[in-house]
C-alpha atoms as a PDB file:
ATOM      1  CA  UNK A   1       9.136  21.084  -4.782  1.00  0.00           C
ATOM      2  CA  UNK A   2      11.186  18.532  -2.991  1.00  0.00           C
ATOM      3  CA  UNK A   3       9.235  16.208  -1.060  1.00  0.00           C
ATOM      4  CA  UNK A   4      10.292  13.961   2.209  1.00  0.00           C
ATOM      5  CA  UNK A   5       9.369  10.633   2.928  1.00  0.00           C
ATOM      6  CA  UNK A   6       8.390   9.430   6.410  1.00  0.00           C
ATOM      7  CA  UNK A   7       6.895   5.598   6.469  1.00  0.00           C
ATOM      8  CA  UNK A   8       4.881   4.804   9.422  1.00  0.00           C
ATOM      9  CA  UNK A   9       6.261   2.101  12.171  1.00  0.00           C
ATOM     10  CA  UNK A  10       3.219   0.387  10.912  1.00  0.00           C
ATOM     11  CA  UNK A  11       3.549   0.566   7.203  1.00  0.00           C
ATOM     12  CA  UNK A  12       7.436  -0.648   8.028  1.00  0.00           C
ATOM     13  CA  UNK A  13       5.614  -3.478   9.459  1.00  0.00           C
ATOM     14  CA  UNK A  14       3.685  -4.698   6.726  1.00  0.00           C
ATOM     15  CA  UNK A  15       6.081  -3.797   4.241  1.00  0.00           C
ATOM     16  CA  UNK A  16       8.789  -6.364   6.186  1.00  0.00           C
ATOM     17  CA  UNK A  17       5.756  -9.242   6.437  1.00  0.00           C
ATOM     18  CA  UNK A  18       5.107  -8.756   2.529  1.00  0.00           C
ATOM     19  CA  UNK A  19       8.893  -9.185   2.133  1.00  0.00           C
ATOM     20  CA  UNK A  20       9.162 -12.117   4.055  1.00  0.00           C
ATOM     21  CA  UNK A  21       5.814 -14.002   2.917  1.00  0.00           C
ATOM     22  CA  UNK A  22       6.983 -13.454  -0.852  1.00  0.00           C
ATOM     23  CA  UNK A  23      10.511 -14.702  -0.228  1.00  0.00           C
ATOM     24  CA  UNK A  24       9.817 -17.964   1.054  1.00  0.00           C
ATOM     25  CA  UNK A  25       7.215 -18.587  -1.725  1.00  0.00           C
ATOM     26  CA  UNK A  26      10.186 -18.307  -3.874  1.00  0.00           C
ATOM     27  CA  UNK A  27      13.775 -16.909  -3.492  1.00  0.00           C
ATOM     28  CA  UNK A  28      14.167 -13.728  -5.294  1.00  0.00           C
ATOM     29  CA  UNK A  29      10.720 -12.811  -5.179  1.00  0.00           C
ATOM     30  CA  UNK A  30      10.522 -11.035  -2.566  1.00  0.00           C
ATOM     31  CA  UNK A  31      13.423  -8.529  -3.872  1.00  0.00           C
ATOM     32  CA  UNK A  32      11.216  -8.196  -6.944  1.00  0.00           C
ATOM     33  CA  UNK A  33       8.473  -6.985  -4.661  1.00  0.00           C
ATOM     34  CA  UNK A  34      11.133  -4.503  -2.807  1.00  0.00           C
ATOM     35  CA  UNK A  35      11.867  -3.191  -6.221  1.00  0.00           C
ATOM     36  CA  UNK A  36       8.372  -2.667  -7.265  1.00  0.00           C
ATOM     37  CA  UNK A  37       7.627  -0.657  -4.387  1.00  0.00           C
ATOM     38  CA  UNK A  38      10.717   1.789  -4.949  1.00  0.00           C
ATOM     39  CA  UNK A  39       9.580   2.655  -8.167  1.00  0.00           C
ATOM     40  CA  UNK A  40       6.288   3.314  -6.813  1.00  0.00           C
ATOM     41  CA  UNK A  41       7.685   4.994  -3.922  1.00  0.00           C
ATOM     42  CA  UNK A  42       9.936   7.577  -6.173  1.00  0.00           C
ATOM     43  CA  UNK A  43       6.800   8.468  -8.828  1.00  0.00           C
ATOM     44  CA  UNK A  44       5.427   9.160  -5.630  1.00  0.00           C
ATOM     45  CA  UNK A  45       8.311  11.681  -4.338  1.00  0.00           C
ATOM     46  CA  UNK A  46       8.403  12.903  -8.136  1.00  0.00           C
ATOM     47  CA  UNK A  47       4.697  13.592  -8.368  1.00  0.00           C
ATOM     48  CA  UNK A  48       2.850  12.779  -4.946  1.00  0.00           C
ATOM     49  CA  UNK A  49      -0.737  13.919  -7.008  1.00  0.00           C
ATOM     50  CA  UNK A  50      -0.232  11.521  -9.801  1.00  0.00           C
ATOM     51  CA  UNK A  51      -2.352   8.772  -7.749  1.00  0.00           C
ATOM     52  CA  UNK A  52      -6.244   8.794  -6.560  1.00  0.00           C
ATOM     53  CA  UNK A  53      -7.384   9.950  -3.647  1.00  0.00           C
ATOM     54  CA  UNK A  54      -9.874   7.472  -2.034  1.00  0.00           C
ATOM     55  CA  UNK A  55     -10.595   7.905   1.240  1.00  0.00           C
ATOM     56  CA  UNK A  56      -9.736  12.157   1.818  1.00  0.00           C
ATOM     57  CA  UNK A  57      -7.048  12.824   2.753  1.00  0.00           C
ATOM     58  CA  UNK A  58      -5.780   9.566   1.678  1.00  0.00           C
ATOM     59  CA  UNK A  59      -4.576   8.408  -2.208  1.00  0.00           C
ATOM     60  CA  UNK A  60      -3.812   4.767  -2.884  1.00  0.00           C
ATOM     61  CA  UNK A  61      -0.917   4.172  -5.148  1.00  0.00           C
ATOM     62  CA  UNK A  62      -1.547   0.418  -6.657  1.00  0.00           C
ATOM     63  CA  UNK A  63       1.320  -1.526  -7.233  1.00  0.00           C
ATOM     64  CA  UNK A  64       0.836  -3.562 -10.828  1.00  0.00           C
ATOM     65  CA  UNK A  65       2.977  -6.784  -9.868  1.00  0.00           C
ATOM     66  CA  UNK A  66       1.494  -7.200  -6.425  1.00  0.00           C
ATOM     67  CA  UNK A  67      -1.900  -7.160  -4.712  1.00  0.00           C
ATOM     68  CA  UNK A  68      -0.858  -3.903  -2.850  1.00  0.00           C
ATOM     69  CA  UNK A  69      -1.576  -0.562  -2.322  1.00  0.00           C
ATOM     70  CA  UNK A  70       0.417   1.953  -0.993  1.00  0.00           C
ATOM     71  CA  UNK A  71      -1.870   4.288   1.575  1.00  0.00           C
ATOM     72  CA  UNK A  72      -0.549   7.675   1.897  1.00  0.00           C
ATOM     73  CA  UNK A  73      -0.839  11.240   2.477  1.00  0.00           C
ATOM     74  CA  UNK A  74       0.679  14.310   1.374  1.00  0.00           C
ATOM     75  CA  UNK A  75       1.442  17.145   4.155  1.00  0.00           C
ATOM     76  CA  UNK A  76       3.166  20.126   3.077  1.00  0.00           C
ATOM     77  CA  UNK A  77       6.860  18.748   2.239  1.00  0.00           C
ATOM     78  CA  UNK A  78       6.026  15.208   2.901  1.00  0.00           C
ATOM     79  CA  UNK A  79       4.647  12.312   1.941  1.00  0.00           C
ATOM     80  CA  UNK A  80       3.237  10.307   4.850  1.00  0.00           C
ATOM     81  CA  UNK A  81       3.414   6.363   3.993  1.00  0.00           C
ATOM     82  CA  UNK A  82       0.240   4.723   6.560  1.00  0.00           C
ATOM     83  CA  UNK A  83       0.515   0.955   4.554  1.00  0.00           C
ATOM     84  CA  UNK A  84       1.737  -1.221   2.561  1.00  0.00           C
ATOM     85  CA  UNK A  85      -1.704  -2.624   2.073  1.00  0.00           C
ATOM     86  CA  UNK A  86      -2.461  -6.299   0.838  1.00  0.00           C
ATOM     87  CA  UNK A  87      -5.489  -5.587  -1.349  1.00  0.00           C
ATOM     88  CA  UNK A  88      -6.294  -8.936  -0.712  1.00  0.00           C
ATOM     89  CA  UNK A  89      -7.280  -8.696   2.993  1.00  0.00           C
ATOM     90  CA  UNK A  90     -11.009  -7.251   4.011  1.00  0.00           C
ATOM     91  CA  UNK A  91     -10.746  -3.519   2.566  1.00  0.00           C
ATOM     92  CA  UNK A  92     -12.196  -2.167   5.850  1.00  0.00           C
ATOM     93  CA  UNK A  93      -9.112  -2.914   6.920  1.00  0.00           C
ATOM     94  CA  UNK A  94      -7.400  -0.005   5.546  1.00  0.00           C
ATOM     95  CA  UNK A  95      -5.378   2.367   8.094  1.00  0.00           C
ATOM     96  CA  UNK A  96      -7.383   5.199   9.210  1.00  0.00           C
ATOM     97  CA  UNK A  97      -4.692   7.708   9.161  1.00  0.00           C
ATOM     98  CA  UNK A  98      -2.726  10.020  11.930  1.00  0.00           C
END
């Protein structure tokens, strides 16, 4: 089945401040982190199960390079994005989602 992907004006949010912080730390990282989270993105699209769920109806998708976890949800044909999540941050800060 052929999944779509919608990211959330939020997620789109933290995704550009996770860009930006890792970019001025050093020039070229923050591409590195874009790439990571492609990958991650397209197992996702591929095989939307492969990662825990944690918080129902949630699953967390952890990227390896980078303190983050993508927070998403799968509905029907797509796959819901909530947050690019800094795992560093309090974890009651997660996105409650819809």
């Amino acid at each position: 089945m052929k999944y779509f992907l919608h990211i959330k004006e939020e997620a789109n949010i933290d995704f550009i401040e996770a860009y930006e912080y890792y970019e001025s730390k050093s020039i070229g990282l923050g591409e590195r982190f874009i790439e990571q989270i492609d990958i991650f993105l397209e197992l996702i699209l591929q095989n939307p199960f492969l990662f825990p769920c944690k918080q129902s109806p949630c699953r967390e998708a952890f990227i390896i390079d980078f303190p983050y976890l993508i927070v998403y949800e799968v509905e029907e044909k797509s796959i819901v994005v909530y947050a690019f999540f800094n795992t560093w941050k309090n974890p009651k800060g997660k996105p409650n989602t819809k």
